[in-house]
C-alpha atoms as a PDB file:
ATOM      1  CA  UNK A   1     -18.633   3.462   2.156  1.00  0.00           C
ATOM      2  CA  UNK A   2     -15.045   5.045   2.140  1.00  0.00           C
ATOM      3  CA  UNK A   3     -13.842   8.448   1.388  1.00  0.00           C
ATOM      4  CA  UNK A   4     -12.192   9.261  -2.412  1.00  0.00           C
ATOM      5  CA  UNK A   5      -9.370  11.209  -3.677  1.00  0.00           C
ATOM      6  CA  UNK A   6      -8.051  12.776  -6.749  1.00  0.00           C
ATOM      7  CA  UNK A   7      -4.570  11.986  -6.193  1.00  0.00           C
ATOM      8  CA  UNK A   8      -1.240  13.254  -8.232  1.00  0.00           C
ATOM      9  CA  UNK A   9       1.767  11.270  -8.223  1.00  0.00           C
ATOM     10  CA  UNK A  10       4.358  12.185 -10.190  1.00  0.00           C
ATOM     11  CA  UNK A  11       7.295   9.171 -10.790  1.00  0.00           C
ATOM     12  CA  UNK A  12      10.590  11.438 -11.339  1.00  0.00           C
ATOM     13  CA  UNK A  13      13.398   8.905 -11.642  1.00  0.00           C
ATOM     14  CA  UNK A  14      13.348   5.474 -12.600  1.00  0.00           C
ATOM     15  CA  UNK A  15      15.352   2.252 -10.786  1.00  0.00           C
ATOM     16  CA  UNK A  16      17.411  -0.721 -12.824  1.00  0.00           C
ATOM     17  CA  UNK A  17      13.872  -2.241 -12.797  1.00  0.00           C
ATOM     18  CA  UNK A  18      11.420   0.247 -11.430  1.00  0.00           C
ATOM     19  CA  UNK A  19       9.536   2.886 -13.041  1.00  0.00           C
ATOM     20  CA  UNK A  20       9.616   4.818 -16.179  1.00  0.00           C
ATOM     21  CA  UNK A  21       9.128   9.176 -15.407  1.00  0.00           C
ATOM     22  CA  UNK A  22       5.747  10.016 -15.951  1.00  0.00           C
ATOM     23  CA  UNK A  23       2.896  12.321 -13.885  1.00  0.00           C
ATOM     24  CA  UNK A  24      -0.413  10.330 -13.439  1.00  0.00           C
ATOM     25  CA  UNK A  25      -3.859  11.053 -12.297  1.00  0.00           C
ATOM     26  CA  UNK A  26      -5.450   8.557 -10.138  1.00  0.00           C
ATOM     27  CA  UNK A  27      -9.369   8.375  -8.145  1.00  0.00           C
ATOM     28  CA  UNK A  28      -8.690   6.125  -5.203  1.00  0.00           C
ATOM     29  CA  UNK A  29     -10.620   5.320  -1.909  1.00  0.00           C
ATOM     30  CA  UNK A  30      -9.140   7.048   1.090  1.00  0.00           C
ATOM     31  CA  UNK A  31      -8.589   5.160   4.439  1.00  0.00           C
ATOM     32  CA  UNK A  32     -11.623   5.111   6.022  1.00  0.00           C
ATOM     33  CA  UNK A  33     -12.644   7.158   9.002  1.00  0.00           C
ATOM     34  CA  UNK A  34     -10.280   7.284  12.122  1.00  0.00           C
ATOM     35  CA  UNK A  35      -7.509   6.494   9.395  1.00  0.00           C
ATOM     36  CA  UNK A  36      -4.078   7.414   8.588  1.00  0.00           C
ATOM     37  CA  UNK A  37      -5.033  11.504   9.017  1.00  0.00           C
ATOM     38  CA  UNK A  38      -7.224  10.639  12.146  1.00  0.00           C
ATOM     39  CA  UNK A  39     -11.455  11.452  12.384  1.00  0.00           C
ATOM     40  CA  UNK A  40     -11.419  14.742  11.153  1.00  0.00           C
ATOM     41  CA  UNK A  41     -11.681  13.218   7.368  1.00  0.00           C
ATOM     42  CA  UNK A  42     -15.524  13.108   8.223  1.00  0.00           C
ATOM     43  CA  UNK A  43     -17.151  12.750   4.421  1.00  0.00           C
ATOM     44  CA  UNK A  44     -14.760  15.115   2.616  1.00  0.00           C
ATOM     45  CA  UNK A  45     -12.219  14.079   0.015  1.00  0.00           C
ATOM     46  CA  UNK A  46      -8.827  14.068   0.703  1.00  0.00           C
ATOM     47  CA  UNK A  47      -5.554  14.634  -1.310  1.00  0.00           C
ATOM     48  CA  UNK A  48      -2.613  12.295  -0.839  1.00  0.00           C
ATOM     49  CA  UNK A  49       0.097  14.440   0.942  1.00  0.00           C
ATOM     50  CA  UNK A  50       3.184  11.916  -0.771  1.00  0.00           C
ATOM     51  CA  UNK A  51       6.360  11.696   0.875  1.00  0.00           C
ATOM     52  CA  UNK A  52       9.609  13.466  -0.922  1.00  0.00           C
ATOM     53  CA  UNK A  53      11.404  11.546  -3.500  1.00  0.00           C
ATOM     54  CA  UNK A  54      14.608  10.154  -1.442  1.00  0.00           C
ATOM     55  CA  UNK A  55      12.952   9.841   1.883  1.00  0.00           C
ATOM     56  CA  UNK A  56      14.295   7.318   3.862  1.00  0.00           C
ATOM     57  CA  UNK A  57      11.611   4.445   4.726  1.00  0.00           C
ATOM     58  CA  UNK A  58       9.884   4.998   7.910  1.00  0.00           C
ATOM     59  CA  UNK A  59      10.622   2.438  10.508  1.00  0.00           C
ATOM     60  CA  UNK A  60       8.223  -0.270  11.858  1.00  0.00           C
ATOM     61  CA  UNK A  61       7.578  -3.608  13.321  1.00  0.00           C
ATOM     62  CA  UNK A  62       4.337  -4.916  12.901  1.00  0.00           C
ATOM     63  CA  UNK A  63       2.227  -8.472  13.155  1.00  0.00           C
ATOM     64  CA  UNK A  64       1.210 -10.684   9.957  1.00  0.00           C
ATOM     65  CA  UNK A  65      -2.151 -11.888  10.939  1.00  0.00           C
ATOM     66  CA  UNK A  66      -1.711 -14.743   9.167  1.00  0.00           C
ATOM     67  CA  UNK A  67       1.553 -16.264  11.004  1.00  0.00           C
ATOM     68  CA  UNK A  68       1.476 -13.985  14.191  1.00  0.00           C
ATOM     69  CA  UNK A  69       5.058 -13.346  13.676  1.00  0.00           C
ATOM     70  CA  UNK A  70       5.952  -9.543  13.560  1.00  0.00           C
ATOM     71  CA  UNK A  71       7.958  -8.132  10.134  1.00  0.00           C
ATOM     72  CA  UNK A  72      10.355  -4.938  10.602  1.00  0.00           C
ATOM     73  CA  UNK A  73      11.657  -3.111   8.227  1.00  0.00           C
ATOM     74  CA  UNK A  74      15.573  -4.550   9.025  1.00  0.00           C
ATOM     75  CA  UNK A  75      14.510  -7.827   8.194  1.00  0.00           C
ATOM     76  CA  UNK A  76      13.481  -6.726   4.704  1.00  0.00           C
ATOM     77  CA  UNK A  77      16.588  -7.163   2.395  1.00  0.00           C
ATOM     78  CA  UNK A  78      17.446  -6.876  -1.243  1.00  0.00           C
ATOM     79  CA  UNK A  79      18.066  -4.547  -4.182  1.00  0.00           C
ATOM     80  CA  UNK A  80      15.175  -2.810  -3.385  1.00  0.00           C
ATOM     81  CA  UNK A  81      11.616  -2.459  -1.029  1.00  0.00           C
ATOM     82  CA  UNK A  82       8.271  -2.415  -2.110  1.00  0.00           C
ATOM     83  CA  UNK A  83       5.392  -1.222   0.580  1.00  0.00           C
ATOM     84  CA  UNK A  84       1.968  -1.184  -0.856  1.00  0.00           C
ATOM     85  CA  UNK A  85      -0.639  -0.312   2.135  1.00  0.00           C
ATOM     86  CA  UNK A  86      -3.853  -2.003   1.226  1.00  0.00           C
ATOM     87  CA  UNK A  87      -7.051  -2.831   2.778  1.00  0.00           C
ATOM     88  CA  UNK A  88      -9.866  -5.474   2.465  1.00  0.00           C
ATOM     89  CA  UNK A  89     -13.103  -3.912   0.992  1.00  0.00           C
ATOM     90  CA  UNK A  90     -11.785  -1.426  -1.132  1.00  0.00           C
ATOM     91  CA  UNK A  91     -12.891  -1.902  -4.771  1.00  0.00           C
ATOM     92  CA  UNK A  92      -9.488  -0.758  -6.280  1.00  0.00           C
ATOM     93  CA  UNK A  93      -7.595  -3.199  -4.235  1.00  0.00           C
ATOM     94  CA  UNK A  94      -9.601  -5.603  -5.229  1.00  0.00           C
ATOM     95  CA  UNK A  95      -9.516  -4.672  -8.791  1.00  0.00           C
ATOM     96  CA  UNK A  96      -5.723  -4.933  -8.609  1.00  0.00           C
ATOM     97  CA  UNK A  97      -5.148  -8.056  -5.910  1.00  0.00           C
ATOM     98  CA  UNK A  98      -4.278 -11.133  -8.984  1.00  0.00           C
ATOM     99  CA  UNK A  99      -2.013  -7.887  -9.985  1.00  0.00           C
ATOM    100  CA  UNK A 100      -0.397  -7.779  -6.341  1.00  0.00           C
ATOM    101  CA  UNK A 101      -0.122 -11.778  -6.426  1.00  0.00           C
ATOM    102  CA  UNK A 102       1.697 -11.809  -9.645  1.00  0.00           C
ATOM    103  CA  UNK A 103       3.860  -9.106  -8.657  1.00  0.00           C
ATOM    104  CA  UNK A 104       4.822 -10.430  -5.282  1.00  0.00           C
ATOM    105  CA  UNK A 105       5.632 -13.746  -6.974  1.00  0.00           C
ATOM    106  CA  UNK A 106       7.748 -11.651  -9.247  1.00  0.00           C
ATOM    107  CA  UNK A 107       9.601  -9.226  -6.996  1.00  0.00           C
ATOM    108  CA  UNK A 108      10.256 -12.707  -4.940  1.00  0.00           C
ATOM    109  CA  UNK A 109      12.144 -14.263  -7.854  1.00  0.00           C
ATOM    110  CA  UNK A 110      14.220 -11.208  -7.801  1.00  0.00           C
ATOM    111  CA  UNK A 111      15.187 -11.004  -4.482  1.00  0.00           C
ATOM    112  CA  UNK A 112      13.217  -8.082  -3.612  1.00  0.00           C
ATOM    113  CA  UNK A 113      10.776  -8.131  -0.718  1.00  0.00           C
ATOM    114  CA  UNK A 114       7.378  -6.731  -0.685  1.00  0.00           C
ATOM    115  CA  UNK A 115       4.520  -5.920   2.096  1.00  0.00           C
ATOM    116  CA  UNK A 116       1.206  -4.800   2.429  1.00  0.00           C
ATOM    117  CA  UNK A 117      -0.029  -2.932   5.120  1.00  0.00           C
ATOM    118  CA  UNK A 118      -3.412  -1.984   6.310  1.00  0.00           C
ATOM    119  CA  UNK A 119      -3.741   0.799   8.212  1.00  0.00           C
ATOM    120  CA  UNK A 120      -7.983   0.869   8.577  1.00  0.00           C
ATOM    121  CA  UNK A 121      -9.627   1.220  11.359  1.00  0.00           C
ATOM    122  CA  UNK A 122     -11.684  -1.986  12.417  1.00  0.00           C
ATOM    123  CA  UNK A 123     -14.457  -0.465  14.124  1.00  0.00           C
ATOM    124  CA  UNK A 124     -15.854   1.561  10.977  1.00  0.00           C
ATOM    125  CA  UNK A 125     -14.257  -1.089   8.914  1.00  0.00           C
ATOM    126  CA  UNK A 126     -14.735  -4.602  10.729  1.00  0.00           C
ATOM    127  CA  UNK A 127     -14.071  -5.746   7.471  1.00  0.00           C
ATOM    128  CA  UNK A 128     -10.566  -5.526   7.289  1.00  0.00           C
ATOM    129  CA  UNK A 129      -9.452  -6.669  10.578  1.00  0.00           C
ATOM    130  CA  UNK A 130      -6.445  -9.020  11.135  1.00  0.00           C
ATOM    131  CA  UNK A 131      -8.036 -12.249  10.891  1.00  0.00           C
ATOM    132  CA  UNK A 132     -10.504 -11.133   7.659  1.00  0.00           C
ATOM    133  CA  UNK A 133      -6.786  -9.950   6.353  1.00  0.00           C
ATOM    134  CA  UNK A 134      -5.448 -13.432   6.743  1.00  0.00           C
ATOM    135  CA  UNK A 135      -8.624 -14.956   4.841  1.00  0.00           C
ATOM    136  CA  UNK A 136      -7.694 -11.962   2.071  1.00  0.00           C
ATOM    137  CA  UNK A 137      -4.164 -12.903   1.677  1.00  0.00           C
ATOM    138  CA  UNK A 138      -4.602 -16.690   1.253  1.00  0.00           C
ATOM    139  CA  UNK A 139      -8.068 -15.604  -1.677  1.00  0.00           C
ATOM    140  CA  UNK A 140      -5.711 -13.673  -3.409  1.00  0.00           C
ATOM    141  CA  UNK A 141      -2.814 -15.728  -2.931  1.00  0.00           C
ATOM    142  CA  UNK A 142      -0.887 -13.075  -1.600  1.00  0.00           C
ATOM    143  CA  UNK A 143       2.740 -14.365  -0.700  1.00  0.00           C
ATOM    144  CA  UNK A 144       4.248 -11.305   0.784  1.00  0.00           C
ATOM    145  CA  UNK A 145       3.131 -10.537   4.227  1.00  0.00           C
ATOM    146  CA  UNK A 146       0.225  -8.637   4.950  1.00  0.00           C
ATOM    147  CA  UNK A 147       0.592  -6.477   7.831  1.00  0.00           C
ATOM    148  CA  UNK A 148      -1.847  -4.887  10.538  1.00  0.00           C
ATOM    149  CA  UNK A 149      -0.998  -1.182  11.246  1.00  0.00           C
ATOM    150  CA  UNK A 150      -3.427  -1.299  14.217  1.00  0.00           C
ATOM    151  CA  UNK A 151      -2.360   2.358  15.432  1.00  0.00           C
ATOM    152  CA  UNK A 152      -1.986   3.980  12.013  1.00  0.00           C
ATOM    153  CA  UNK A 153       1.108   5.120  13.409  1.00  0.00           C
ATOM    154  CA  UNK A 154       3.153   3.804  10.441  1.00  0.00           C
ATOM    155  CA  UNK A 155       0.158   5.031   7.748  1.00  0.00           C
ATOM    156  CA  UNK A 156       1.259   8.259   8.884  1.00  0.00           C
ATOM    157  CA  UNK A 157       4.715   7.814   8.846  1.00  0.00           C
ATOM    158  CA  UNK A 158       4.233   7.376   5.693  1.00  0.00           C
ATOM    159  CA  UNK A 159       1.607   9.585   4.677  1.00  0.00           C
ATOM    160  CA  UNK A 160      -0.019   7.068   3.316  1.00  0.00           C
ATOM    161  CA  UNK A 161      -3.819   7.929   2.957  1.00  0.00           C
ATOM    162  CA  UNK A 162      -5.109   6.103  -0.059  1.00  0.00           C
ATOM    163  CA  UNK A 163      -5.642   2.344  -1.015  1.00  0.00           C
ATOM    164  CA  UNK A 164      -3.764   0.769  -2.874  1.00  0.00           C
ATOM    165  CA  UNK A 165      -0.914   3.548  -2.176  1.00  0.00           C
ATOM    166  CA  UNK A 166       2.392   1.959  -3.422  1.00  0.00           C
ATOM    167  CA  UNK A 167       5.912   3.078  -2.023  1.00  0.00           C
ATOM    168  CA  UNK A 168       9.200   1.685  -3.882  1.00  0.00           C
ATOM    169  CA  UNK A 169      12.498   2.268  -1.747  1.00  0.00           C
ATOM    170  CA  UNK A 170      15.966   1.529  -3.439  1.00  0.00           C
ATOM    171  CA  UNK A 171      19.275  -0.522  -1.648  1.00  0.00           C
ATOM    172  CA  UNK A 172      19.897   2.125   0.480  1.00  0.00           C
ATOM    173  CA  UNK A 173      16.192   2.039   1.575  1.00  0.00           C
ATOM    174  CA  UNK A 174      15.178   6.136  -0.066  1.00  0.00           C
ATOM    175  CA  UNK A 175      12.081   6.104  -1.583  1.00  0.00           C
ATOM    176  CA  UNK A 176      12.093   6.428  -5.324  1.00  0.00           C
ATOM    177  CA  UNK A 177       8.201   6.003  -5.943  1.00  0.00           C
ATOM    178  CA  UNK A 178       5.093   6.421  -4.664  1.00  0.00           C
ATOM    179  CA  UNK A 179       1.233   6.480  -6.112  1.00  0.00           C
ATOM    180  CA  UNK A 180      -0.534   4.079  -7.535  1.00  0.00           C
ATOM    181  CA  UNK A 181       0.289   0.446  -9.209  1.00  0.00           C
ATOM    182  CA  UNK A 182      -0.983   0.964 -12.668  1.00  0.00           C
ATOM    183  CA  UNK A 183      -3.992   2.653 -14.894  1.00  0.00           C
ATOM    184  CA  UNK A 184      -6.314  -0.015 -14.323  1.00  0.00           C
ATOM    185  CA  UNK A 185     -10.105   1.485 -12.537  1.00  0.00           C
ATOM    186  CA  UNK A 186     -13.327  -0.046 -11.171  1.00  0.00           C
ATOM    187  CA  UNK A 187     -15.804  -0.341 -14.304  1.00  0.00           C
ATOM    188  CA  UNK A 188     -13.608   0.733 -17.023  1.00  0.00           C
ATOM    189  CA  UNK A 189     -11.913  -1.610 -19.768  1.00  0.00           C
ATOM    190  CA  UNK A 190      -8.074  -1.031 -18.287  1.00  0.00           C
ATOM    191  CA  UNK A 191      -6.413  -3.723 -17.566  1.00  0.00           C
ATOM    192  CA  UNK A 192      -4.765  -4.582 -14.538  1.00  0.00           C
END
């Protein structure tokens, strides 16, 4: 089905109640062909290209499936900005999606707004188009809107390239993490 990727993310500073410094290793499934780095991913692996530590989040203004409203970036305020982009079929998002629940629930509580975004294309992935998101977000119980990147445009503002690929901005909106959620993997005893 999808493409994989050994992916490094190193976390170098930690928030009031973000993440602790440490360098991970993480197998995750790629956006699928026609994705965030366009159809030349054919078959081969990929490596996440990360955005630099104190980026400023990349713009956008996109639809939730599930309301039809659209959700920009302004509108998102708090102490802080999570932006997780996801998609439907992939095994490790699914592995982790009570995870993403709990921890929109959770980020709510504390006045800090999350999203998920997916950025796959629909006609190698019919799978995860906007109204099969909407049907994913209410299984999971997903509170935080789920957003269709239909042009990839803001995937690649992003450089996001794997699922679940997790970007934490601060107040002032400059990202101070990116890579994956936790250690948890398909067929191994982690816990999510």
């Amino acid at each position: 089905p999808g493409l994989s990727a050994t992916v490094r993310t190193v976390v170098t500073r930690r928030t009031g109640w973000g993440p602790v410094v440490r360098t991970v290793v993480v197998r995750r499934k790629v956006l699928g062909r026609g994705g965030a780095h366009g159809p030349s991913l054919g078959r081969m692996a990929t490596q996440s290209t990360m955005l630099a530590l104190g980026t400023p989040a990349p713009d956008f203004a996109l639809p939730e499936p599930a309301t039809g409203r659209t959700v920009t970036l302004a509108e998102l305020t708090g102490p802080a900005l999570v932006v997780t982009f996801l998609c439907n079929h992939c095994p490790y998002v699914l592995l982790v999606a009570a995870g993403l629940a709990a921890l929109g629930r959770d980020l709510a509580a504390q006045g800090v707004p999350m999203v998920g975004i997916s950025s796959n294309d629909v006609v190698t992935y019919p799978q995860d188009g906007p109204e099969a998101m909407a049907l994913e977000a209410r299984r999971h119980g997903w509170t935080f809107p789920y957003l269709y990147d239909e042009s990839q445009e803001v995937a690649r503002a992003y450089s996001a390239a794997c699922t679940p690929d997790t970007f934490v901005f601060d107040a002032d909106r400059r990202l101070v993490y990116r890579g994956r959620l936790d250690d948890s993997r398909p067929r191994t005893d982690r816990p999510v």
